[in-house]
Protein backbone atom coordinates (compact mmCIF):
# COMPACT_ATOMS: atom_id res chain seq x y z
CA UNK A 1 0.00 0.00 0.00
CA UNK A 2 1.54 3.58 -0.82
CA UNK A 3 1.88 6.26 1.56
CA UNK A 4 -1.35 8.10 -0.27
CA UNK A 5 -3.77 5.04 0.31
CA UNK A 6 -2.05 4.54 3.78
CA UNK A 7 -2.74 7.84 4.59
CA UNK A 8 -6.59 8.29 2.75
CA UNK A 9 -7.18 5.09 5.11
CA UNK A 10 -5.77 6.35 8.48
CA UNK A 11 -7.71 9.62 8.13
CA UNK A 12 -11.28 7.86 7.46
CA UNK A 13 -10.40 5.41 10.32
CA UNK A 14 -10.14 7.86 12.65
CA UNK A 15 -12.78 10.03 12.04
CA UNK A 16 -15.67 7.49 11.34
CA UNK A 17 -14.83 5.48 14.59
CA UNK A 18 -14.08 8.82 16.81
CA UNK A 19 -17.19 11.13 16.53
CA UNK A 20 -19.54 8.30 17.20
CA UNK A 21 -19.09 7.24 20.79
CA UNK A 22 -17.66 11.13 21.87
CA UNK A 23 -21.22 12.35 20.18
CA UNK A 24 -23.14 10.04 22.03
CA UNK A 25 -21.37 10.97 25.26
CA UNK A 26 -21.81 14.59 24.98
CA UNK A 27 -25.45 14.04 24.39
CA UNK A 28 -26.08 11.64 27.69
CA UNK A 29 -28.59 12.95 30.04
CA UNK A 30 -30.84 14.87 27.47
CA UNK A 31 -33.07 12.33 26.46
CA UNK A 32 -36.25 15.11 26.35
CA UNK A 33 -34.27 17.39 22.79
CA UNK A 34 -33.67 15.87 19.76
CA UNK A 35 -30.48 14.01 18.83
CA UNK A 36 -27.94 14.99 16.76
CA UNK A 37 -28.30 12.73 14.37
CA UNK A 38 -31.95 13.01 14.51
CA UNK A 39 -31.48 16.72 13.45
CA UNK A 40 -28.85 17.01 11.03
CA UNK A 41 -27.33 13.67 10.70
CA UNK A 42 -23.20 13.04 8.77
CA UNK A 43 -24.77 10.94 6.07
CA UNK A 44 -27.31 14.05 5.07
CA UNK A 45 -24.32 16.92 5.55
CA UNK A 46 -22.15 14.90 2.99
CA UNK A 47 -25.12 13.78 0.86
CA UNK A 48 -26.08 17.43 0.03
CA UNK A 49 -22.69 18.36 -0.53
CA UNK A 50 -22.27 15.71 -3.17
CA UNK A 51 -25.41 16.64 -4.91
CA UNK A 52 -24.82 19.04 -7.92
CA UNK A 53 -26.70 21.60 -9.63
CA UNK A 54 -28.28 20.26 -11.76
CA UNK A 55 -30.53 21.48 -14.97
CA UNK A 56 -32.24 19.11 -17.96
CA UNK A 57 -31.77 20.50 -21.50
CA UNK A 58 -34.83 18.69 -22.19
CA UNK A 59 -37.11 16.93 -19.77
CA UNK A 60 -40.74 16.10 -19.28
CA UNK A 61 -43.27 14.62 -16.84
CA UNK A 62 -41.34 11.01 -17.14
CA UNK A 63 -38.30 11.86 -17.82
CA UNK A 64 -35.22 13.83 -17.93
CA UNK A 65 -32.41 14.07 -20.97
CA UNK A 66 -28.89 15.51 -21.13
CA UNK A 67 -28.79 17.25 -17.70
CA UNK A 68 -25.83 19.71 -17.21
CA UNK A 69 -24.11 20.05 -14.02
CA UNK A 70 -24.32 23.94 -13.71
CA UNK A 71 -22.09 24.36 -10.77
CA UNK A 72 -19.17 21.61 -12.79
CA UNK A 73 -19.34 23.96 -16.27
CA UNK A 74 -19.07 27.12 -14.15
CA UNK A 75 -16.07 26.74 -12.05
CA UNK A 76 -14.57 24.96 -14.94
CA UNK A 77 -14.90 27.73 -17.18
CA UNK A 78 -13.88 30.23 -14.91
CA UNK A 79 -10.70 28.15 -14.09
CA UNK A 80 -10.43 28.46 -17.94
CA UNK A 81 -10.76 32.15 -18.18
CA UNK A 82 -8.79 32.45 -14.82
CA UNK A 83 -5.80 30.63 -16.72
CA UNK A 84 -6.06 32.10 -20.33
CA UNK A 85 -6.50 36.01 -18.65
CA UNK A 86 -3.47 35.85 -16.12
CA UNK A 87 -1.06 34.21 -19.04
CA UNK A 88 -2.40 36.57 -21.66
CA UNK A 89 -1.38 39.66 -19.32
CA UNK A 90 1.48 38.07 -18.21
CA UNK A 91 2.91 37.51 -21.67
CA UNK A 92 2.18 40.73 -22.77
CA UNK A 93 4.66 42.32 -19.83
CA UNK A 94 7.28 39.94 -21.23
CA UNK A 95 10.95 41.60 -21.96
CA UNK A 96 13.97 40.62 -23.07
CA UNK A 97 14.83 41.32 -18.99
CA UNK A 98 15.17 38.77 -16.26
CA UNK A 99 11.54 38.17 -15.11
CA UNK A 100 10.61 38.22 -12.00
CA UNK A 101 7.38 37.69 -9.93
CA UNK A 102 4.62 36.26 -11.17
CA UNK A 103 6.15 36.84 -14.71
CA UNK A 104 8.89 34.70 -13.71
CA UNK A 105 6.52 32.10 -12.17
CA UNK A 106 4.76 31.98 -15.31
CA UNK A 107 7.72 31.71 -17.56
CA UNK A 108 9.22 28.76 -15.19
CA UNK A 109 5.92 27.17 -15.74
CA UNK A 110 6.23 27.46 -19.58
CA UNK A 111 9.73 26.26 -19.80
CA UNK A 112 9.43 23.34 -17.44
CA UNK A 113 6.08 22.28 -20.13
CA UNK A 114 8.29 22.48 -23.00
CA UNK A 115 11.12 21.09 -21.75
CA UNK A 116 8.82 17.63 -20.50
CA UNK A 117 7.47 17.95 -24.32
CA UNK A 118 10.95 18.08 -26.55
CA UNK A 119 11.71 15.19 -24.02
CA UNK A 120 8.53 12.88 -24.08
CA UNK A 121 7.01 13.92 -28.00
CA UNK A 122 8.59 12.88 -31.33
CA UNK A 123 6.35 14.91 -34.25
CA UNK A 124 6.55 17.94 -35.33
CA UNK A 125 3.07 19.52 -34.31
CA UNK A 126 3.20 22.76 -33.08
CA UNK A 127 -0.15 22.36 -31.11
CA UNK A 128 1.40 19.54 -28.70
CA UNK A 129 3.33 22.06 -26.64
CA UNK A 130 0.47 25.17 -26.00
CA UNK A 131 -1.60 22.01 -25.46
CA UNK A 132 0.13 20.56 -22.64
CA UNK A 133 0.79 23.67 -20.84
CA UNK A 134 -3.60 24.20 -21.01
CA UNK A 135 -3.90 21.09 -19.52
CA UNK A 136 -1.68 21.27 -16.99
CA UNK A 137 -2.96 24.51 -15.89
CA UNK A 138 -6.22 23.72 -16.13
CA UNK A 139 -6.48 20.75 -14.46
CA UNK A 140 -4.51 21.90 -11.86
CA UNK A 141 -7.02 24.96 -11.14
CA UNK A 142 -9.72 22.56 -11.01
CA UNK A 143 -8.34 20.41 -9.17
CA UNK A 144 -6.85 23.55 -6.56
CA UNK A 145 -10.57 24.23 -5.66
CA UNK A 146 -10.53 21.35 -3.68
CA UNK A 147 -8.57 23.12 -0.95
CA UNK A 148 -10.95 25.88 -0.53
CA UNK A 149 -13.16 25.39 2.66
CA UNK A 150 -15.78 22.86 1.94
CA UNK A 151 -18.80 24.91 3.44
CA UNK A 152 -17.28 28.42 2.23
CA UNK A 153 -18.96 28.73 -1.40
CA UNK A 154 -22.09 26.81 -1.01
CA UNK A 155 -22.48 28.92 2.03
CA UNK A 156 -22.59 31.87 -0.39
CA UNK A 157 -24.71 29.90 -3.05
CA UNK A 158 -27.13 29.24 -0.20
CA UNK A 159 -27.49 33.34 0.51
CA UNK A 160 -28.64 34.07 -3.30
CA UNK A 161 -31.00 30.84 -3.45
CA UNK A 162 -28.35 28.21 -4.91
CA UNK A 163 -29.22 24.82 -2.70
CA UNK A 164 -27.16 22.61 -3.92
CA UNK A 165 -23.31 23.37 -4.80
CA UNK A 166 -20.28 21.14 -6.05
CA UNK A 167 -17.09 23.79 -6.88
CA UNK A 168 -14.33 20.95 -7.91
CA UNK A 169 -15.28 20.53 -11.33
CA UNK A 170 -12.66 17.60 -11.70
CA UNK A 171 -14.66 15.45 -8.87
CA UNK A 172 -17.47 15.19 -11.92
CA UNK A 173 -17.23 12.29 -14.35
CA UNK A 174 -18.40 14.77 -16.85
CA UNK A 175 -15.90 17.02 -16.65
CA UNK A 176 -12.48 14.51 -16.34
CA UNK A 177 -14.20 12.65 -19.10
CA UNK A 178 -15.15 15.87 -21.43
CA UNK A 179 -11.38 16.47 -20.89
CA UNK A 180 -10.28 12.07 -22.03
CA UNK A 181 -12.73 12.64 -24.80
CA UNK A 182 -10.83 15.65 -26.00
CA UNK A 183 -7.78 13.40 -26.41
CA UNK A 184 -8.89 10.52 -27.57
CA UNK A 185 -10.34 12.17 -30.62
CA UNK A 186 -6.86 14.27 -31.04
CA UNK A 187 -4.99 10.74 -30.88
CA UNK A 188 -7.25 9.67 -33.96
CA UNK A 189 -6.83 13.15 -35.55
CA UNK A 190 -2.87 12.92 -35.50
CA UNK A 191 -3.12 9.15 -36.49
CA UNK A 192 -5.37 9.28 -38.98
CA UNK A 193 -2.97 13.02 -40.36
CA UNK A 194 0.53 11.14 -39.78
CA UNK A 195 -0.35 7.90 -41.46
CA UNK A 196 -2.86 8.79 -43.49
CA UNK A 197 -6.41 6.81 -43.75
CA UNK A 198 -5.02 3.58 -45.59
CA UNK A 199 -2.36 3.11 -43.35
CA UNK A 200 -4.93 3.86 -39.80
CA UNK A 201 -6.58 1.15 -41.17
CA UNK A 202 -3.97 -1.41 -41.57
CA UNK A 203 -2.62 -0.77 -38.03
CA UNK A 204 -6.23 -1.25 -36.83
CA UNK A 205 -6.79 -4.81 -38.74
CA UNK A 206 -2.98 -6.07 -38.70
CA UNK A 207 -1.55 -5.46 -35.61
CA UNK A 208 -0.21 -7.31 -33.49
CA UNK A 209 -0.48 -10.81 -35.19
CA UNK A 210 -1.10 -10.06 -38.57
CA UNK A 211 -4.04 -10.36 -41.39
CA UNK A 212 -4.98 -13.78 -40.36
CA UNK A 213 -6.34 -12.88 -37.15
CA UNK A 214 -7.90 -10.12 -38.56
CA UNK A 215 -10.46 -10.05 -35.46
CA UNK A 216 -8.47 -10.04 -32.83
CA UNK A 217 -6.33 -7.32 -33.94
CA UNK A 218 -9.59 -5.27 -34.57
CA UNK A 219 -10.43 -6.25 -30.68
CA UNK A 220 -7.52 -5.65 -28.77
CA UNK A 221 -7.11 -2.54 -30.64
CA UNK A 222 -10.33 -1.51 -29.58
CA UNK A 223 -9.59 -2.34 -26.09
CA UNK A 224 -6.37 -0.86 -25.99
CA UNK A 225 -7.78 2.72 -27.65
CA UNK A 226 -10.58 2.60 -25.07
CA UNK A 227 -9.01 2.18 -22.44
CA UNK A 228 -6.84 5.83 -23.02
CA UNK A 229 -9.85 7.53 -22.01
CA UNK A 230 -10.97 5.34 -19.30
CA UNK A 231 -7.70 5.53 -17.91
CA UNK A 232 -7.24 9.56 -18.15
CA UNK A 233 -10.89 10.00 -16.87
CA UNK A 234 -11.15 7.93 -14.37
CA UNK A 235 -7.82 8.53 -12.38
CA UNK A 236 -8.62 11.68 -12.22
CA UNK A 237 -12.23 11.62 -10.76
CA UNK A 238 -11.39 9.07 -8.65
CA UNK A 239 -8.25 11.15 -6.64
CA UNK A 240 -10.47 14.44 -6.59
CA UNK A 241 -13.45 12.80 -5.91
CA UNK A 242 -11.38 10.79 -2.87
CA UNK A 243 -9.95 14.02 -1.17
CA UNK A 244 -13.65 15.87 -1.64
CA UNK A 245 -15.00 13.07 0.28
CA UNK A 246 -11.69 13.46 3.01
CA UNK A 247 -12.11 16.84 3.65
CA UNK A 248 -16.26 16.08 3.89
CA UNK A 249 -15.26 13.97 6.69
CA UNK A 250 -12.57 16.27 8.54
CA UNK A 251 -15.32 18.75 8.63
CA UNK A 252 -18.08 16.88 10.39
CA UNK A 253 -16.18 17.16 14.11
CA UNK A 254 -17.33 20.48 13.67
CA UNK A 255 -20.66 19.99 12.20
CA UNK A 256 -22.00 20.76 16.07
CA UNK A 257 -21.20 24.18 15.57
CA UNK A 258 -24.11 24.88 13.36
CA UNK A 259 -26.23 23.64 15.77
CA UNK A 260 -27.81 24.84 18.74
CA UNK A 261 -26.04 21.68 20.57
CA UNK A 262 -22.60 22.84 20.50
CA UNK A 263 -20.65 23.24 23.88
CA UNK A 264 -17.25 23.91 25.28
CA UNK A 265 -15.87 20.74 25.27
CA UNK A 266 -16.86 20.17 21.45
CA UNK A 267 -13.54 22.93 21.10
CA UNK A 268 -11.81 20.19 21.04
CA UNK A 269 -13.15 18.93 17.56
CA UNK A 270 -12.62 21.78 16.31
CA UNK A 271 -8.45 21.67 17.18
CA UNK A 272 -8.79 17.82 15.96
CA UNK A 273 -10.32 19.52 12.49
CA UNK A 274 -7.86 21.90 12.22
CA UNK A 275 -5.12 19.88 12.78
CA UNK A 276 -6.14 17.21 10.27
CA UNK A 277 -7.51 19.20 7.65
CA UNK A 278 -4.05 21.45 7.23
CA UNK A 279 -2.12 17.94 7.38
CA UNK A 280 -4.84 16.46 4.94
CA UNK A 281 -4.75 20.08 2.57
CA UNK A 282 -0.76 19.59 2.49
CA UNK A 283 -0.43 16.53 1.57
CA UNK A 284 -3.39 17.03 -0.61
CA UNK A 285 -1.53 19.60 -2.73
CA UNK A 286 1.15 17.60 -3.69
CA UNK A 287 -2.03 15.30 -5.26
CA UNK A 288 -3.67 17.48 -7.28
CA UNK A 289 -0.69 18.96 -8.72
CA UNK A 290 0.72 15.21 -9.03
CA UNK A 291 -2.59 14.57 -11.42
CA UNK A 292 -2.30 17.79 -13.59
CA UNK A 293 1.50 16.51 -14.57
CA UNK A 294 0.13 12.96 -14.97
CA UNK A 295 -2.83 13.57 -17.11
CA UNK A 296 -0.11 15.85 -19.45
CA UNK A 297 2.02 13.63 -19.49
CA UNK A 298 -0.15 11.24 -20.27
CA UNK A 299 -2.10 13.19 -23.01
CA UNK A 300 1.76 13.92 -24.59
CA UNK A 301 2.44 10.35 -24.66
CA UNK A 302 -0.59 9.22 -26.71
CA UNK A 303 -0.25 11.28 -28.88
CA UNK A 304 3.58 10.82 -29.59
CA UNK A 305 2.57 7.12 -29.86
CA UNK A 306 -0.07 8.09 -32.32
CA UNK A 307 3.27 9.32 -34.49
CA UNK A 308 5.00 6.22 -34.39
CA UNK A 309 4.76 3.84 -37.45
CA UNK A 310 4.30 -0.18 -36.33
């Protein structure tokens, strides 16, 4: 088991078992009010904050088709925007002079891209480079939203109406497979431009063993193409989805607080929440900034395979 797992495992240990006989302690001798549990229970505090806003493009009285996850296109938009605005101005201050500041940060960020590109890539596309440095950046911007305070935004939503609020856009399916999609299609663009239509073809039927086994090549290509997006998608999700669902957890020793059942001694929760969540949001850094370089990486090496003649 790897220290993340180790870790991911320690952390839910602790704070399923813990709250649960401390709660019911703190509660003895007040059989006449409600329960905690009874009045705002953990499994309904992390339900709604896994529920997302939601909207059908079309639905009726039966049923609904192609729903959009409102909150997921926003924040990954504005991530977007965030990214291309503060490069754009950042370029534009560029000199021939040392840079320093954010220019600099920004210019270390570029050169560290291209350098992991010349190194990894073996074409000649001009798009591969600009195209790495978007994902990384995006992805990584998604994926930073995961260390903002887990109550702090849908507590805003809920002041201008907004019930229901997810702001890591890369802890939707949708979004981390929008973003494998994307790929997949430009690994079969840059096959299909390198060696041509004919020659897609012929890697598709006689690979590995041949015209002979004609359907097995077609198979295990299949599998083998698939499985690029499944793979990109789904490691993604799964590592944001994971540390939404940590930091869910952290925050229920404090979930008292928004009651009217909170007390001095619950203080103590509340160090116990600190303590874990800035050792969980630490470690959890090095994570999401570990997935942006993968899924680059990743997305660089497809499609430098998709350049190679077999």
């Amino acid at each position: 088991m790897n220290k993340a797992s180790f870790l991911k495992t320690l952390f839910l240990a602790c704070i399923l078992l813990m709250p649960a006989s401390s709660f019911s302690s703190a509660t003895e001798g007040h059989e006449t009010e409600p329960t905690h549990s009874e009045e705002f229970s953990s499994n309904d505090y992390i339900s709604h904050h896994l529920v997302f806003n939601s909207e059908a493009v079309f639905s009726g009285e039966e049923n609904r088709f192609w729903t959009l996850h409102l909150d997921s296109l926003f924040y990954s938009v504005f991530m977007a925007l965030l990214f291309c605005t503060s490069f754009y101005f950042a370029a534009r201050k560029a000199t021939i002079k040392p840079p320093s500041g954010w220019l600099g940060f920004v210019e270390l960020v570029v050169v560290l891209v291209d350098e992991q590109v010349k190194d990894t890539y073996h074409g000649t596309s001009k798009l591969i480079a600009p195209l790495a440095l978007t994902i990384f950046c995006w992805v990584f911007l998604m994926n930073f939203m995961d260390l903002i305070p887990v109550d702090l935004l849908p507590w805003a939503g809920s002041l201008v109406g907004i019930e229901y609020m997810r702001v890591v856009p890369s802890a939707d399916l949708n979004i981390t497979f929008g973003l494998s999609l994307t790929v997949f299609l430009l690994i079969i663009y840059f096959s299909i431009k390198i060696k041509g239509l004919r020659g897609f073809a012929k890697e598709l039927a006689f690979q590995p063993f041949g015209k002979w086994m004609l359907p097995f090549n077609l198979l295990l290509k299949l599998i083998e193409e698939i499985a690029k997006p499944l793979s990109l998608g789904l490691r993604l999700f799964g590592n944001l989805y994971a540390g939404e669902l940590i930091f869910l957890i952290i925050a229920l020793f404090t979930i008292r607080a928004a009651t009217e059942q909170f007390v001095i001694a619950d203080s103590g929760y509340m160090i116990m929440q600190f303590l874990l969540g800035l050792v969980w949001a630490l470690f959890h850094l090095v994570i999401i900034l570990l997935q942006a370089f993968i899924f680059m990486m990743l997305t660089v090496v497809y499609l430098s395979m998709a350049h190679e003649e077999h």
